[in-house]
C-alpha atoms as a PDB file:
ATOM      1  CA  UNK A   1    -236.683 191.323 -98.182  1.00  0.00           C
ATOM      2  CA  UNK A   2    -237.312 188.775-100.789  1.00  0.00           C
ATOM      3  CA  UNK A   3    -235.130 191.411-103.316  1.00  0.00           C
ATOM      4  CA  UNK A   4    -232.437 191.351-100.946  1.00  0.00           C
ATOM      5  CA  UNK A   5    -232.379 187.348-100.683  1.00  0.00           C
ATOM      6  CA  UNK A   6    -231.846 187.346-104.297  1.00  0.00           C
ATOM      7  CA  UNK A   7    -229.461 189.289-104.612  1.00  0.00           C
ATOM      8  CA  UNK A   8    -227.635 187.753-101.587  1.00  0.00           C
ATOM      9  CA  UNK A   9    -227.359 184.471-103.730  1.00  0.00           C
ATOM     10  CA  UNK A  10    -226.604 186.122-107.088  1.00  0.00           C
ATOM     11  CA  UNK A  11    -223.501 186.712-105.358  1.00  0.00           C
ATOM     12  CA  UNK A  12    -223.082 184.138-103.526  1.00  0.00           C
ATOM     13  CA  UNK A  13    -222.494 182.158-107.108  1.00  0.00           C
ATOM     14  CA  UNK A  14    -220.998 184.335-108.353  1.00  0.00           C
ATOM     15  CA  UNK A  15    -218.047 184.265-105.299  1.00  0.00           C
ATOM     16  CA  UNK A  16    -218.585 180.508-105.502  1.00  0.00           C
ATOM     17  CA  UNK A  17    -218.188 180.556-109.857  1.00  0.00           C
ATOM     18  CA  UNK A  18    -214.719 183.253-109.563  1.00  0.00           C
ATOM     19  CA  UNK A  19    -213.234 180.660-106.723  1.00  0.00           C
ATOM     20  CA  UNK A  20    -214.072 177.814-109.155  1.00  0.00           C
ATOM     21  CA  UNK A  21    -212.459 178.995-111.948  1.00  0.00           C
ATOM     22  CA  UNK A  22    -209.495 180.429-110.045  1.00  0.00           C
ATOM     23  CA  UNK A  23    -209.095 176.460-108.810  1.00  0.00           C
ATOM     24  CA  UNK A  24    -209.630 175.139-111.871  1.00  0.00           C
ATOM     25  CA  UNK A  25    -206.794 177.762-113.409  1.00  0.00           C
ATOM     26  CA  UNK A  26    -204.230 176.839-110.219  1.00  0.00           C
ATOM     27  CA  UNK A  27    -204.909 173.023-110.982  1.00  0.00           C
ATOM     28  CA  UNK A  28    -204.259 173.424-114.542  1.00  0.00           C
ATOM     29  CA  UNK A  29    -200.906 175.526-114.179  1.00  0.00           C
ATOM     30  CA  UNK A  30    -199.697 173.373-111.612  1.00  0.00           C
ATOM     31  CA  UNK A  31    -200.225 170.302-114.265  1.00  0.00           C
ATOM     32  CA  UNK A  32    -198.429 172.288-116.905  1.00  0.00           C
ATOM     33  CA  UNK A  33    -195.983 173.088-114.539  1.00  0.00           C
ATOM     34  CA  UNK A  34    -195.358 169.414-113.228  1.00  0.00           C
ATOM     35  CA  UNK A  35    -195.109 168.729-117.182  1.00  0.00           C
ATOM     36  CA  UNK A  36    -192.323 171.697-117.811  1.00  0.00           C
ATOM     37  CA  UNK A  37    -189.974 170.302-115.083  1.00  0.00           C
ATOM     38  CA  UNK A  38    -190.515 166.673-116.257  1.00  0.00           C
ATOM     39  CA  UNK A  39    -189.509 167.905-119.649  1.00  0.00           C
ATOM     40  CA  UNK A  40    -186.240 169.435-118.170  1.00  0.00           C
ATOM     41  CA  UNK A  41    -185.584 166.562-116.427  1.00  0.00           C
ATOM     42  CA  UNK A  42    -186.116 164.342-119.726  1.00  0.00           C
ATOM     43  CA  UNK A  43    -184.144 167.118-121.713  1.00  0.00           C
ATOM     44  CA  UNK A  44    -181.006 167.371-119.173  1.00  0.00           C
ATOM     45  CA  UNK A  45    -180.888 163.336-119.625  1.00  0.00           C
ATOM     46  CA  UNK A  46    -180.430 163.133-123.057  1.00  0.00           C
ATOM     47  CA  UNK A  47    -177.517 165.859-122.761  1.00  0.00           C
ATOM     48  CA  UNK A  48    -176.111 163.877-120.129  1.00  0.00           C
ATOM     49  CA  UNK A  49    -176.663 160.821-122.028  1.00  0.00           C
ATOM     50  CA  UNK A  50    -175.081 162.609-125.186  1.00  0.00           C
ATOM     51  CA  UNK A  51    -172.087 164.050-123.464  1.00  0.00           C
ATOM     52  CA  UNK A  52    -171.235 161.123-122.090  1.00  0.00           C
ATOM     53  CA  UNK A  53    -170.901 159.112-125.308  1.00  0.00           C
ATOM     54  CA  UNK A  54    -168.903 161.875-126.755  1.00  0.00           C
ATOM     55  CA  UNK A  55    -166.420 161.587-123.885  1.00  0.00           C
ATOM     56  CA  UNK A  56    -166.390 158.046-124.553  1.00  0.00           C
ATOM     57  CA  UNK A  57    -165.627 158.304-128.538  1.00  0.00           C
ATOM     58  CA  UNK A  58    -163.168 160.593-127.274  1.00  0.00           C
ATOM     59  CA  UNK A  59    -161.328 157.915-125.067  1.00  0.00           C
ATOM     60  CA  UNK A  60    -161.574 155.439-127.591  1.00  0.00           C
ATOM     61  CA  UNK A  61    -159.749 158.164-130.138  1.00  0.00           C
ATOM     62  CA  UNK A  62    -157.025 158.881-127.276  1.00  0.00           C
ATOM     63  CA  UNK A  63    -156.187 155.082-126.549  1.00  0.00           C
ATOM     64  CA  UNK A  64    -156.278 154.673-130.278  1.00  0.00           C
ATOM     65  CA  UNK A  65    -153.230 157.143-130.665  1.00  0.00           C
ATOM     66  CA  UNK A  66    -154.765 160.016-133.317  1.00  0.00           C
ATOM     67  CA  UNK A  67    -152.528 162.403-133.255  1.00  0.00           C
ATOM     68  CA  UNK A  68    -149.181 162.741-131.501  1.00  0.00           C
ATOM     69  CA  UNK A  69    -148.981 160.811-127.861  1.00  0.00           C
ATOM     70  CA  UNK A  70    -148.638 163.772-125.671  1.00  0.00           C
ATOM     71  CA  UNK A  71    -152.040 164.875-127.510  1.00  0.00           C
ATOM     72  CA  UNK A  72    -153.783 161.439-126.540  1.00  0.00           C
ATOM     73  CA  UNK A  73    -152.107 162.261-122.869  1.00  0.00           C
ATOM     74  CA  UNK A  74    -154.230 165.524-122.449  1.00  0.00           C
ATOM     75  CA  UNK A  75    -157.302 163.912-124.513  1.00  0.00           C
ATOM     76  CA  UNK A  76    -157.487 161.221-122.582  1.00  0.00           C
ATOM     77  CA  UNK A  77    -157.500 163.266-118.730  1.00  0.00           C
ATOM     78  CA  UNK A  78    -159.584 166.060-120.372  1.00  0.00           C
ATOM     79  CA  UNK A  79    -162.240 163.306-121.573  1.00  0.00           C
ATOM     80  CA  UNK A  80    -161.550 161.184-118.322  1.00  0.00           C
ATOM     81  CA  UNK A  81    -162.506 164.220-115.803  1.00  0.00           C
ATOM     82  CA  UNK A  82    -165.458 165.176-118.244  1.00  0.00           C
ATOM     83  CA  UNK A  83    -166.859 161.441-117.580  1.00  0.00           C
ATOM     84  CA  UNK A  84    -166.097 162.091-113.300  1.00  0.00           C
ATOM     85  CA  UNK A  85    -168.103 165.030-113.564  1.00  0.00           C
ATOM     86  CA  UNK A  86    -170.699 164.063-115.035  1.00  0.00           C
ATOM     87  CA  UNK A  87    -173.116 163.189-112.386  1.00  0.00           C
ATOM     88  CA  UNK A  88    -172.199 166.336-110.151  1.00  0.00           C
ATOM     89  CA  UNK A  89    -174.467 169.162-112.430  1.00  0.00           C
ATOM     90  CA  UNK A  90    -172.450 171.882-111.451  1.00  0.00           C
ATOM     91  CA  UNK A  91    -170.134 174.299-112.828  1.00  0.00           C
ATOM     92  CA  UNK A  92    -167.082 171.992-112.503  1.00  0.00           C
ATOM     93  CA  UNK A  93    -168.791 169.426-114.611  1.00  0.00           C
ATOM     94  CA  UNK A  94    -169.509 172.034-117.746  1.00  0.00           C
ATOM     95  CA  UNK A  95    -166.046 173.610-117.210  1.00  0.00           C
ATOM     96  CA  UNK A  96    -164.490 169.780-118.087  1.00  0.00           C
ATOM     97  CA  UNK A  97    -167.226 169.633-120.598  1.00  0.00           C
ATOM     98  CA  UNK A  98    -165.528 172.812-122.042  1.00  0.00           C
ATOM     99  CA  UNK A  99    -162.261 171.683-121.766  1.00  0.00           C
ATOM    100  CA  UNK A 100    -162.788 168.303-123.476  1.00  0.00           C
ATOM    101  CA  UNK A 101    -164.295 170.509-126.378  1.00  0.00           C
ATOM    102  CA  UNK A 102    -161.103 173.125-126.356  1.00  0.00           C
ATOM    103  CA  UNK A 103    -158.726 170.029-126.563  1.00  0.00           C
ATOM    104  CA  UNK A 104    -160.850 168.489-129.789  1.00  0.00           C
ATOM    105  CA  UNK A 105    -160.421 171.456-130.875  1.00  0.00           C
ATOM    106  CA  UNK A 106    -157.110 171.569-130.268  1.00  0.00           C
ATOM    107  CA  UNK A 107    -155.898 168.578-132.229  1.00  0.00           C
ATOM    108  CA  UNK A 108    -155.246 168.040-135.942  1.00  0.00           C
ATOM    109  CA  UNK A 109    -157.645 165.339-136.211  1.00  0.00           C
ATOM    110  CA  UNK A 110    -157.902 163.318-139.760  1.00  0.00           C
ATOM    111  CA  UNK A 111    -160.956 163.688-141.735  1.00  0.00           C
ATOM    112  CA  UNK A 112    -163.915 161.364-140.771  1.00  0.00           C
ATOM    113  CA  UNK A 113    -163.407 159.426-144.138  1.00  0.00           C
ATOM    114  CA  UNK A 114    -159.851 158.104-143.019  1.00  0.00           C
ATOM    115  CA  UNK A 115    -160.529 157.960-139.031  1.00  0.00           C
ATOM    116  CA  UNK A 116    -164.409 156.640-138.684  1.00  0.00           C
ATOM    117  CA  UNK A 117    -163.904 157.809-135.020  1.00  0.00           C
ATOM    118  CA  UNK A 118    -163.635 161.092-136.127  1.00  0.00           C
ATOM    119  CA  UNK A 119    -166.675 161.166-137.647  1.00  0.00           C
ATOM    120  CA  UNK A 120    -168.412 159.198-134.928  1.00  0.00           C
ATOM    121  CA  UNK A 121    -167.132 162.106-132.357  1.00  0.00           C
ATOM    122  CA  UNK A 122    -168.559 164.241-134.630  1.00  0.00           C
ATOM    123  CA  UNK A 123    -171.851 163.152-134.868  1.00  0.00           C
ATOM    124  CA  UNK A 124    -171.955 162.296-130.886  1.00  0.00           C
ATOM    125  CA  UNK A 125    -170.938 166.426-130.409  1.00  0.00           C
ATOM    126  CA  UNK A 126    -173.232 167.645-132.856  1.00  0.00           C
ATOM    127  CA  UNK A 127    -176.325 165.290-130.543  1.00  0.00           C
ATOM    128  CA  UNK A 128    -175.039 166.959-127.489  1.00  0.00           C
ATOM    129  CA  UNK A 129    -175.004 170.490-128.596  1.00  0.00           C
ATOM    130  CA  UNK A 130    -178.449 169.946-130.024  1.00  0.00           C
ATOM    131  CA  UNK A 131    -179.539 168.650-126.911  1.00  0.00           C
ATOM    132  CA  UNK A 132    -177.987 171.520-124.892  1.00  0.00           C
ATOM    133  CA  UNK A 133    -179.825 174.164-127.069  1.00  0.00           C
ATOM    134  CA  UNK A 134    -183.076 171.697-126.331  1.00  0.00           C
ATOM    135  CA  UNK A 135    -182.233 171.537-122.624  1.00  0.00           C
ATOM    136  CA  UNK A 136    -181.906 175.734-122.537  1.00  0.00           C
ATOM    137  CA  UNK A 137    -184.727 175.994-124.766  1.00  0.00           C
ATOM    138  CA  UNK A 138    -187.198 174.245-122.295  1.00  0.00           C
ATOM    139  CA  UNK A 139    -185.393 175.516-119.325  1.00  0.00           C
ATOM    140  CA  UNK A 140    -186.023 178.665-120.665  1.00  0.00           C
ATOM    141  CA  UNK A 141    -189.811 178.214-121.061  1.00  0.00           C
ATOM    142  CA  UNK A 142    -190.360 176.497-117.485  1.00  0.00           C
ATOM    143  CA  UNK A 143    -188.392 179.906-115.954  1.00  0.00           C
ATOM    144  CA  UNK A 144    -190.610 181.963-117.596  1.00  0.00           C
ATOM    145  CA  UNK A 145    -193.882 179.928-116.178  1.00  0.00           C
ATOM    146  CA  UNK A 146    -191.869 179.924-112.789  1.00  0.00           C
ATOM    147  CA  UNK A 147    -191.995 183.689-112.504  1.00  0.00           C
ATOM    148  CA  UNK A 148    -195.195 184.346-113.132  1.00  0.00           C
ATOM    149  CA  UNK A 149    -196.083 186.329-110.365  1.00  0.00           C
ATOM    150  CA  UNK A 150    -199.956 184.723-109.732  1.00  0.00           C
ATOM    151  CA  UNK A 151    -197.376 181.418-109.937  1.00  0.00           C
ATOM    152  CA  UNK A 152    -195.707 182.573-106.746  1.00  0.00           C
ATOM    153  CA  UNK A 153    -198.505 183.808-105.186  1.00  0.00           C
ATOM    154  CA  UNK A 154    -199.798 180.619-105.068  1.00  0.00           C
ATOM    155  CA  UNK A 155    -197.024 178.652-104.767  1.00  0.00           C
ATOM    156  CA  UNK A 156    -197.922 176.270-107.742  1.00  0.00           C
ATOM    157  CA  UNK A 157    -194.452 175.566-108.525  1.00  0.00           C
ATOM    158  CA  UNK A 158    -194.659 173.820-104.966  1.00  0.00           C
ATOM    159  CA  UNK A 159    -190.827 173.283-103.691  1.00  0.00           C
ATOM    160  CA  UNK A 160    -188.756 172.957-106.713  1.00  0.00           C
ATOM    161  CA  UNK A 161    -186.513 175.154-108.089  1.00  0.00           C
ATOM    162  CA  UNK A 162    -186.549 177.164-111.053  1.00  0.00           C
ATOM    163  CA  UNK A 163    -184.843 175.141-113.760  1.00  0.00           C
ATOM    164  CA  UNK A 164    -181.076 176.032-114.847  1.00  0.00           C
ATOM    165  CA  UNK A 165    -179.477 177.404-118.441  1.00  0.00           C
ATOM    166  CA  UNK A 166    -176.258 174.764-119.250  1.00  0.00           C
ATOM    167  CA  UNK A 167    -173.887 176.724-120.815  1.00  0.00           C
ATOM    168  CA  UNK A 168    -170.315 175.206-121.875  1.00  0.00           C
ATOM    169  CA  UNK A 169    -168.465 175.306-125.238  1.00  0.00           C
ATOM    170  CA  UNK A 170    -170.155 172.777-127.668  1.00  0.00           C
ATOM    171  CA  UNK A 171    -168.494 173.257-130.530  1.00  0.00           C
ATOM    172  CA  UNK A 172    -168.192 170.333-132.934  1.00  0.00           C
ATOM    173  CA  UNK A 173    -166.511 171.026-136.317  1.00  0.00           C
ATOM    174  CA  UNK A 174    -163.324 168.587-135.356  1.00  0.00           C
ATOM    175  CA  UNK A 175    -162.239 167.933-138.768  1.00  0.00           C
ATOM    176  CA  UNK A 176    -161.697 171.291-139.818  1.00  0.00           C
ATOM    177  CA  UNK A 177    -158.101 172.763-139.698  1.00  0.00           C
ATOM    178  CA  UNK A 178    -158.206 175.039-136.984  1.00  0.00           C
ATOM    179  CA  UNK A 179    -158.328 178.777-137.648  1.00  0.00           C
ATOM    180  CA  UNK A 180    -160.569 181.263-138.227  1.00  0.00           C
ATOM    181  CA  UNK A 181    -162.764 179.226-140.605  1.00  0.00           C
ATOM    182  CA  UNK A 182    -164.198 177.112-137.568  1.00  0.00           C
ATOM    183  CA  UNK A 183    -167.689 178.293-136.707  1.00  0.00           C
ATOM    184  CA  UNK A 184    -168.657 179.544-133.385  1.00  0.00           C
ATOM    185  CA  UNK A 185    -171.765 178.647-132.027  1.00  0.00           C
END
């Protein structure tokens, strides 16, 4: 009997040591988790924060009149319903995001050493794309985590969603005469 008792408790910690570490795994994924979407959150921001200042420099270059006035017309609504949209996070906000971009792209805007605007819109696209390619970057990494199948199991991503890729045209090379010698991202 006394053989049996021991071996009783050998298991008994040893149950007690596999649910210990399995809690102390769950706890830390969940924190790592809870960091991921925080990240995303911080990430989509800073886009947000980004786009909108390009939108702005892009107003500020349509009231100033570059380029012809039926070209300030259309840069002015395309940058106009990219700043409405921006607090809605769906599709119709990265379609006028895509938009604004295909108009900048559109115009024959002066080089950023006679037009300090340009060069401003420049640098304020160039932030945002970086910050998109952040944003899909982390997004990316916090998917992955989320489908995890011991993740699901047990439910460590709680209630929230599985973060979303942002994909719109965020091209930025204004300055250049347009063409084939523009480059793509």
């Amino acid at each position: 009997m006394a053989g049996l008792n021991g071996w009783v408790v050998t298991l008994a910690v040893l149950v007690l040591a596999v649910v210990v570490l399995v809690g102390l795994w769950c706890f830390w994924t969940a924190g790592r988790l809870d960091r991921m979407h925080l990240r995303v959150e911080a990430a989509r921001a800073s886009l947000l924060t980004h786009l909108q200042h390009r939108a702005s420099v892009a107003t500020e270059l349509a009231i100033g009149g570059v380029g012809d006035p039926a070209s300030s017309v259309l840069l002015l609504a395309a940058a106009r319903s990219a700043r409405e949209d921006q607090d809605r996070g769906d599709a119709d906000q990265w379609l006028a995001e895509s938009e604004l971009t295909a108009m900048l792209l559109a115009l024959e805007l002066p080089p950023p050493e006679d037009e300090p605007l340009v060069g401003e819109l420049t640098d304020a696209a160039r932030k945002a794309a970086l910050a998109r390619r952040i944003h899909n970057d982390v997004a990316a990494t916090t998917g992955r985590l989320h489908g995890r199948r011991r993740v699901r199991w047990f439910r460590l991503a709680g209630h929230a969603a599985s973060p979303q890729m942002i994909d719109f045209d965020d091209r930025y090379d204004f300055a250049s005469p347009p063409g084939p010698a523009r480059q793509a991202w």
